[in-house]
N, C-alpha and C. Protein backbone atom coordinates (compact mmCIF):
# COMPACT_ATOMS: atom_id res chain seq x y z
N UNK A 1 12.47 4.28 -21.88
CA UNK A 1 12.77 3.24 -20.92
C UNK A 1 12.06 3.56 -19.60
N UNK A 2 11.34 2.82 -18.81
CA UNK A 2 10.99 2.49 -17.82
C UNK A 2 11.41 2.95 -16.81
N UNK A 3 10.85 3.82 -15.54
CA UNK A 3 11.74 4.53 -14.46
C UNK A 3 11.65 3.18 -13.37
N UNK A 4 12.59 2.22 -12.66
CA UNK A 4 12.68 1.58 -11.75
C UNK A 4 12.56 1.75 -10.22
N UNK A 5 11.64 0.85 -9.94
CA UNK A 5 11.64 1.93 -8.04
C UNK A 5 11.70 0.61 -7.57
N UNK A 6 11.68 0.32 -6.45
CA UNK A 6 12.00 -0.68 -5.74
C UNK A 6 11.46 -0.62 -4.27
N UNK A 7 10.08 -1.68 -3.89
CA UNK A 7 9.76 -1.50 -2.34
C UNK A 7 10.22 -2.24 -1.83
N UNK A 8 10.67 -2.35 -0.44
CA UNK A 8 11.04 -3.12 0.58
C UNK A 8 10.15 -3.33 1.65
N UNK A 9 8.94 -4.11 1.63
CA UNK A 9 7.69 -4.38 2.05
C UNK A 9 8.18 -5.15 3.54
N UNK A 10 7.07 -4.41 4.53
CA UNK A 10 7.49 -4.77 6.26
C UNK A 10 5.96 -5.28 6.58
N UNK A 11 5.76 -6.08 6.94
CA UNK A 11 4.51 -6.37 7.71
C UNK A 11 3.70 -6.28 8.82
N UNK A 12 2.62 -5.72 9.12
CA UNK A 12 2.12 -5.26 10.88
C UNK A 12 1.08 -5.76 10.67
N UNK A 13 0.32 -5.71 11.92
CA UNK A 13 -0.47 -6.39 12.50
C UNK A 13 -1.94 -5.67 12.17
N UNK A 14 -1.61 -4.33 12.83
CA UNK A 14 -2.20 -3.24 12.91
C UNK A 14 -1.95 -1.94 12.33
N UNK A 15 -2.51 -1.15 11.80
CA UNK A 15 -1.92 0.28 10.88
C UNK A 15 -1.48 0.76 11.92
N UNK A 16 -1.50 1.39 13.68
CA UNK A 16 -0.92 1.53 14.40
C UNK A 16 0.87 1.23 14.54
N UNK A 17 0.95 -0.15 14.28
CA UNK A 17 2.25 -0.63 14.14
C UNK A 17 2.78 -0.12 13.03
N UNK A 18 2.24 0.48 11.72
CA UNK A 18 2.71 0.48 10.80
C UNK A 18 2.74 2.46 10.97
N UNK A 19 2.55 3.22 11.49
CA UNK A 19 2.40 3.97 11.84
C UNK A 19 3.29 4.27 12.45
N UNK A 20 3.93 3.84 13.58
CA UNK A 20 5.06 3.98 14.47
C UNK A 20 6.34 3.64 14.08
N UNK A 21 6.22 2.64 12.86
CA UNK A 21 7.90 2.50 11.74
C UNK A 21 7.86 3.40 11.22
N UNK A 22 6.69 4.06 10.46
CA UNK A 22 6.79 4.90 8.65
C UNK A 22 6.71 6.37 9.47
N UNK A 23 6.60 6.78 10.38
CA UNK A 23 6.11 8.26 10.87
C UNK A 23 6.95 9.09 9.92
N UNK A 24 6.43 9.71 9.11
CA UNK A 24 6.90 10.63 8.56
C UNK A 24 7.42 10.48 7.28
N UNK A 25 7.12 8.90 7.01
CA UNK A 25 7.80 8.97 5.73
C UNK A 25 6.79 8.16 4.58
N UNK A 26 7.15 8.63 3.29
CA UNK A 26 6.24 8.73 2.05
C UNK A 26 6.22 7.07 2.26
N UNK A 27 5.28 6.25 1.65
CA UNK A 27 4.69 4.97 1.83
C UNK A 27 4.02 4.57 0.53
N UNK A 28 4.13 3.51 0.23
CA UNK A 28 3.08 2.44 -0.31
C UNK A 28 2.30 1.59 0.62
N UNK A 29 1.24 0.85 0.79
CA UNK A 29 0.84 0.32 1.81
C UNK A 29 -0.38 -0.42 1.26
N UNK A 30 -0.43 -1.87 1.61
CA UNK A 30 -1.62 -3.18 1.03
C UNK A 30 -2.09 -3.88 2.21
N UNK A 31 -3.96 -3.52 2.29
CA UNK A 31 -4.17 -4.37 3.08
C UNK A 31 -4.42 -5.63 2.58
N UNK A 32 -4.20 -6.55 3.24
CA UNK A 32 -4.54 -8.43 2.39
C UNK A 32 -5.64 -8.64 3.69
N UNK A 33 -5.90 -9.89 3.39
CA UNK A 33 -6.69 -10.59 4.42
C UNK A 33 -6.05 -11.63 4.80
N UNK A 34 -6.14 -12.13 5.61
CA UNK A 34 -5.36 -13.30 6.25
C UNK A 34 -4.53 -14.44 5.28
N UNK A 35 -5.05 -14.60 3.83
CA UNK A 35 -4.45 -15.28 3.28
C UNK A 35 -3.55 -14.53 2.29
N UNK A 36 -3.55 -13.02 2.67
CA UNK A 36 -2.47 -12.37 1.86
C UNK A 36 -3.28 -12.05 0.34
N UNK A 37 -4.80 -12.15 0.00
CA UNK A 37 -4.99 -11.66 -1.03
C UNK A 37 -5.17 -10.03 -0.78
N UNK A 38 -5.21 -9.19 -2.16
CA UNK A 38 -4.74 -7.95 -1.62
C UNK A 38 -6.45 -7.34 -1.74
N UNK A 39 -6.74 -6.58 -0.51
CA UNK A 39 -7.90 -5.76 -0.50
C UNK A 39 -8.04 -4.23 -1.32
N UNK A 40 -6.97 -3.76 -0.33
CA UNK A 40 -6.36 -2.30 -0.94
C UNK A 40 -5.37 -2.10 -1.05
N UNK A 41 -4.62 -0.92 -2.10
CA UNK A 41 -3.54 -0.50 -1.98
C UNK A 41 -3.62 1.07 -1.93
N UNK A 42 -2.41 1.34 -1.38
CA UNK A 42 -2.59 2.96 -1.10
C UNK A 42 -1.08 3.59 -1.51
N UNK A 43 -1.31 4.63 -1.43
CA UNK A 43 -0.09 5.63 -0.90
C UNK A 43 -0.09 7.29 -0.04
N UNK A 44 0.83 7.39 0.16
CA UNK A 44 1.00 8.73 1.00
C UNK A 44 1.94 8.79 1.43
N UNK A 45 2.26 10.91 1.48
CA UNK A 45 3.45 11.38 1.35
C UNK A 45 3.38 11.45 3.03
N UNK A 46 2.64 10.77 4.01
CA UNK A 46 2.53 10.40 5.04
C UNK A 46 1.94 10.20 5.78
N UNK A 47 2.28 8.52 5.94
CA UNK A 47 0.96 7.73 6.64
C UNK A 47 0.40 7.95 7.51
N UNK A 48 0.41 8.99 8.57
CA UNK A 48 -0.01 9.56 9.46
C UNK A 48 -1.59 10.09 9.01
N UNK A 49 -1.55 10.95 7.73
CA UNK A 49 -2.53 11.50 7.15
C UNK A 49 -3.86 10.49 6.68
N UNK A 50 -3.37 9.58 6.60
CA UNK A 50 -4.87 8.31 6.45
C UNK A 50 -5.47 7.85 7.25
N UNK A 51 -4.48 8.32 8.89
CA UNK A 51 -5.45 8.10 10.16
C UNK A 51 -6.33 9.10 10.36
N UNK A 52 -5.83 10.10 10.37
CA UNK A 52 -6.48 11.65 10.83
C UNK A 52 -8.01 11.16 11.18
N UNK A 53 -8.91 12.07 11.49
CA UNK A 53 -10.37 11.93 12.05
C UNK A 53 -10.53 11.06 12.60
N UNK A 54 -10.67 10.09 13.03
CA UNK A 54 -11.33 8.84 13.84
C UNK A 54 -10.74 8.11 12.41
N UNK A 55 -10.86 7.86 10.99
CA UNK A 55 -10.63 6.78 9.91
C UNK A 55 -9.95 5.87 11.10
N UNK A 56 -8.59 6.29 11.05
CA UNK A 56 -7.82 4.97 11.30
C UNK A 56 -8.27 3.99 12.26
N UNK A 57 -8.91 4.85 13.34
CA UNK A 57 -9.13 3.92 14.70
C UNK A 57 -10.68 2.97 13.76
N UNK A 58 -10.81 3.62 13.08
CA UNK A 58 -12.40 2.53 12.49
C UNK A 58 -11.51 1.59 11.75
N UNK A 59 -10.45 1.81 11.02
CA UNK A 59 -9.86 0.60 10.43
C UNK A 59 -9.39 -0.28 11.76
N UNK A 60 -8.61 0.05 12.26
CA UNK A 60 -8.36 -0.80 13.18
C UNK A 60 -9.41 -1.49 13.99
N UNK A 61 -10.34 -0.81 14.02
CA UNK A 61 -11.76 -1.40 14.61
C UNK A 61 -12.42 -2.95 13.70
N UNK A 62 -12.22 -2.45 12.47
CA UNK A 62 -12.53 -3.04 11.37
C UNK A 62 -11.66 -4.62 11.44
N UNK A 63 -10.17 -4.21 11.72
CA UNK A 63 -9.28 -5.25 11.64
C UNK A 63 -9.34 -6.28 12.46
N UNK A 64 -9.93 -5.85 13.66
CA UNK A 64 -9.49 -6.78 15.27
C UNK A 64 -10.02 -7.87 14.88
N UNK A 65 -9.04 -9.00 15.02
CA UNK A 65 -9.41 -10.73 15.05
C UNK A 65 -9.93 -10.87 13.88
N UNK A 66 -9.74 -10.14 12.85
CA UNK A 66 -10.32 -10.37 11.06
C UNK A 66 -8.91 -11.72 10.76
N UNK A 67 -7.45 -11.29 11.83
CA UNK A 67 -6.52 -11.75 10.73
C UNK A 67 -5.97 -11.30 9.57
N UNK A 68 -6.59 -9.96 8.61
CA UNK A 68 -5.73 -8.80 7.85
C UNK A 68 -4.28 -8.41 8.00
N UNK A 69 -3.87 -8.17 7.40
CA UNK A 69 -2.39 -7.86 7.59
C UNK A 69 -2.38 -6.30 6.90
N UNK A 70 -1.34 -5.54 7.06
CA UNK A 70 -0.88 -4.07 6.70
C UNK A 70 0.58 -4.49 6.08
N UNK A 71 0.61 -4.43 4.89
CA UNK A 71 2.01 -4.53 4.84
C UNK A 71 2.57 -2.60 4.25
N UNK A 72 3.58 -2.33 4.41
CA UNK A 72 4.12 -1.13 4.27
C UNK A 72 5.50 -1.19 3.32
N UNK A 73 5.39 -0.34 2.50
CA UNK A 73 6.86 -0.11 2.34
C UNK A 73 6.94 1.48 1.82
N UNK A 74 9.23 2.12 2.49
CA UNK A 74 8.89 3.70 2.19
C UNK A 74 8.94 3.92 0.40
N UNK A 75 7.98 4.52 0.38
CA UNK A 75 8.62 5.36 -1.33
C UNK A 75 9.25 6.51 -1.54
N UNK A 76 9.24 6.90 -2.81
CA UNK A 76 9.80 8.12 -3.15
C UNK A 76 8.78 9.23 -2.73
N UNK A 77 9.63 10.10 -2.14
CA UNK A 77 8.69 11.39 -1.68
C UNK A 77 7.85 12.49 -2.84
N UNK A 78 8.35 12.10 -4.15
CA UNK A 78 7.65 12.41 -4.93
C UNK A 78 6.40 11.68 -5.32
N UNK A 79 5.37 12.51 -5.42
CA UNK A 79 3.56 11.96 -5.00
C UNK A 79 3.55 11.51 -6.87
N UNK A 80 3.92 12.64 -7.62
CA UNK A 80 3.63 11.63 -9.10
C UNK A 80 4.04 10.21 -9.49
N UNK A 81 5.39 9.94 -9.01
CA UNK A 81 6.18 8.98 -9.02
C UNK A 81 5.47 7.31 -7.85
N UNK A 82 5.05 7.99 -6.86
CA UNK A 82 3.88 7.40 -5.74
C UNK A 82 2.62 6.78 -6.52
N UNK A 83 1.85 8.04 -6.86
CA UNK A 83 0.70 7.56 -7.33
C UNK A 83 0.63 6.84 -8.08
N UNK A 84 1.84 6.90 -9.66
CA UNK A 84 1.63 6.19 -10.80
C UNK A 84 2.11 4.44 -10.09
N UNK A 85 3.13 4.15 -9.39
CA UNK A 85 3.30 2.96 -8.29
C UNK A 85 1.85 2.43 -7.96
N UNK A 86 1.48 3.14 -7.03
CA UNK A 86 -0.29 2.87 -6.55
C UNK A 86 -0.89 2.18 -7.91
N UNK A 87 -0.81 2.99 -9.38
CA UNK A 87 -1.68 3.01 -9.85
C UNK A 87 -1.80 1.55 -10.74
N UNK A 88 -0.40 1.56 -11.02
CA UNK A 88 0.17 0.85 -11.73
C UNK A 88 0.13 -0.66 -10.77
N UNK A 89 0.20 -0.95 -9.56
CA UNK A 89 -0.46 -2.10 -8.88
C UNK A 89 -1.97 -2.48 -8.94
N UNK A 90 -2.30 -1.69 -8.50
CA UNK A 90 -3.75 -1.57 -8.61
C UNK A 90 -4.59 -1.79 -9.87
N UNK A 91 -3.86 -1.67 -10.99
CA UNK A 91 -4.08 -2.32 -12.08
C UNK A 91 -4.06 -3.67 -12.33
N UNK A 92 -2.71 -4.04 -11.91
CA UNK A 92 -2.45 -5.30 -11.90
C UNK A 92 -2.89 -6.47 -11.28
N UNK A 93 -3.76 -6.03 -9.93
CA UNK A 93 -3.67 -7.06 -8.62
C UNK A 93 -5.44 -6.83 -8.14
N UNK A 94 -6.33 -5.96 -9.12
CA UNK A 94 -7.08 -5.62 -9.12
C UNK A 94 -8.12 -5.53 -7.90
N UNK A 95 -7.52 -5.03 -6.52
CA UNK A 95 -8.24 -5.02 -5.24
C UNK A 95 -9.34 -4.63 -5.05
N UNK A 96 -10.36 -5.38 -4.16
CA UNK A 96 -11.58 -4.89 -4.51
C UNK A 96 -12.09 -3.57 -3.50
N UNK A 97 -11.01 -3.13 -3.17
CA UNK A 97 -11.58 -1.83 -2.19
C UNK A 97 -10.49 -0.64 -2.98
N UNK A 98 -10.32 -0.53 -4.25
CA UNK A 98 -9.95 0.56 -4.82
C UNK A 98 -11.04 0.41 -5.78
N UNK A 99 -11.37 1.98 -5.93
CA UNK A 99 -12.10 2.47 -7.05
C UNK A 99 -11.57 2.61 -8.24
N UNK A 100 -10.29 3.35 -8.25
CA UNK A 100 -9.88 4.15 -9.20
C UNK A 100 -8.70 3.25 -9.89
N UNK A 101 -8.34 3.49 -11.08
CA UNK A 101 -7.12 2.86 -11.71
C UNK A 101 -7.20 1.45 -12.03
N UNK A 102 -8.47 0.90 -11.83
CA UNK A 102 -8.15 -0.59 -12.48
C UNK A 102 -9.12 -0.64 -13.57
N UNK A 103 -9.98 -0.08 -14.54
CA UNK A 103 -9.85 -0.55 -16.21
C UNK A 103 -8.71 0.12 -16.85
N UNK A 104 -7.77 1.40 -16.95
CA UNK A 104 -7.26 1.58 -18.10
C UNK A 104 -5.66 1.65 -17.53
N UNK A 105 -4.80 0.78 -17.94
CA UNK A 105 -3.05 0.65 -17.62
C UNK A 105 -2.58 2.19 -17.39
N UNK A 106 -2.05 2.20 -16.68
CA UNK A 106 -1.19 3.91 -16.73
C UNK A 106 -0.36 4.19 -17.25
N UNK A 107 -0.40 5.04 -17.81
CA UNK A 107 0.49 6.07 -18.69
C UNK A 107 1.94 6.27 -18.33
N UNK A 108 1.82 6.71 -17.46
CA UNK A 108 3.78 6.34 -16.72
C UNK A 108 3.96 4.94 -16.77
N UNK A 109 5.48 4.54 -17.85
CA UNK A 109 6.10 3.81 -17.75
C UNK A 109 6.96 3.13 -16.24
N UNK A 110 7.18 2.24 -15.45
CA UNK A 110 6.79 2.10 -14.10
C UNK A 110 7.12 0.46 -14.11
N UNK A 111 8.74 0.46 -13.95
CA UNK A 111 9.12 -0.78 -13.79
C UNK A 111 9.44 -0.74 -11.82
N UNK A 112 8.93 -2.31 -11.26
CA UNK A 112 8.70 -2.44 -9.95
C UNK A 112 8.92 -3.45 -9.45
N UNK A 113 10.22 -3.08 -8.29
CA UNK A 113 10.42 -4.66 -8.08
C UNK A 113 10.05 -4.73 -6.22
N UNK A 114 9.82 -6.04 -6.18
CA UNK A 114 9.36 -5.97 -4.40
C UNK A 114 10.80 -6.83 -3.70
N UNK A 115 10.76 -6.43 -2.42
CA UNK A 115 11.77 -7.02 -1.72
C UNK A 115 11.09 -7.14 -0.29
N UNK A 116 12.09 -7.49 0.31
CA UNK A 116 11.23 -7.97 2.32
C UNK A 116 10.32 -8.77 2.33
N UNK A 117 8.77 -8.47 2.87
CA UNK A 117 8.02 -9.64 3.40
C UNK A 117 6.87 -8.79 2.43
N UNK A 118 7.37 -9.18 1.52
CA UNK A 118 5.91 -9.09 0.22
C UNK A 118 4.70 -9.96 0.37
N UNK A 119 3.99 -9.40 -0.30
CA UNK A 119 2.51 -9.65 0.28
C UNK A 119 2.05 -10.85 -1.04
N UNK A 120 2.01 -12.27 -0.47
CA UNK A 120 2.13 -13.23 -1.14
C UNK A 120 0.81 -12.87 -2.45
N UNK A 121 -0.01 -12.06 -2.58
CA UNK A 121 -0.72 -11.55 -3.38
C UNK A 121 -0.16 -10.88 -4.73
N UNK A 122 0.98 -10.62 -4.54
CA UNK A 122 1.55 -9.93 -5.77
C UNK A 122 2.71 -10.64 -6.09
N UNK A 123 3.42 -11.57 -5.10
CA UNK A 123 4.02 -12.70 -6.23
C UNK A 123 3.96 -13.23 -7.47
C-alpha cells in the first residue's frame, strides 16, 4: 500500500517571500508562470540552501515583472520520502526545467494529496 503525504501549498511572489515563511524547514516548491503552468519543481531539506551563491538573487532577477509565481509547501524532513514526492510530480506534470525523473515512473509507491493555494497546474 501506498505511503500518503499531504502538501499544503502557500503562494509568493518572490523566492525571497518564500524564504522568510519556510526558513528552516524541509519544502516542496513549483515555479509556474503567470498562468500557473508548472516550470519546475523542487525540494529541500532547506530552502535556504537553493539560494546560497548569488543562484537565488539570479532567480529573482530572472522573475521581476515575468508574473511567475513560487508556490511552497513544508514536507517531511526525510530527503528519501522528499525526493520520491519531487519525483513522482515531476513525472506527472512533466516541467520543462527539470532534467531528471520524467521518462521512467518511480519506484516508491507515493500517494499525494494537495491542499491551500495549489498551483492550478496540477489540478
Amino acid at each position: 500500500m501506498p505511503a500518503k503525504i499531504s502538501f499544503n501549498w502557500q503562494r509568493f511572489v518572490t523566492f525571497q517571500e518564500a524564504l522568510k515563511k519556510h526558513k528552516g524547514v524541509a519544502c516542496l516548491y513549483v515555479l509556474t508562470d503567470k498562468e500557473e503552468r508548472i516550470l519546475r519543481i523542487g525540494e529541500s531539506g532547506c530552502l535556504r540552501s537553493r539560494y546560497r551563491g548569488g543562484t537565488g538573487w539570479m532567480v529573482e532577477a530572472a522573475m521581476h515583472g515575468s508574473g511567475n509565481i513560487v508556490f511552497v509547501a513544508a514536507a517531511p524532513a526525510d530527503q528519501k520520502i522528499r525526493q520520491s514526492a519531487e519525483a513522482l510530480l515531476t513525472y506527472r506534470h512533466q516541467p520543462p526545467y527539470c532534467q531528471r525523473d520524467k521518462l521512467v515512473p518511480p519506484v516508491e509507491p507515493l500517494e499525494i494529496e494537495h491542499q491551500g493555494d495549489v498551483p492550478r497546474g496540477m489540478l
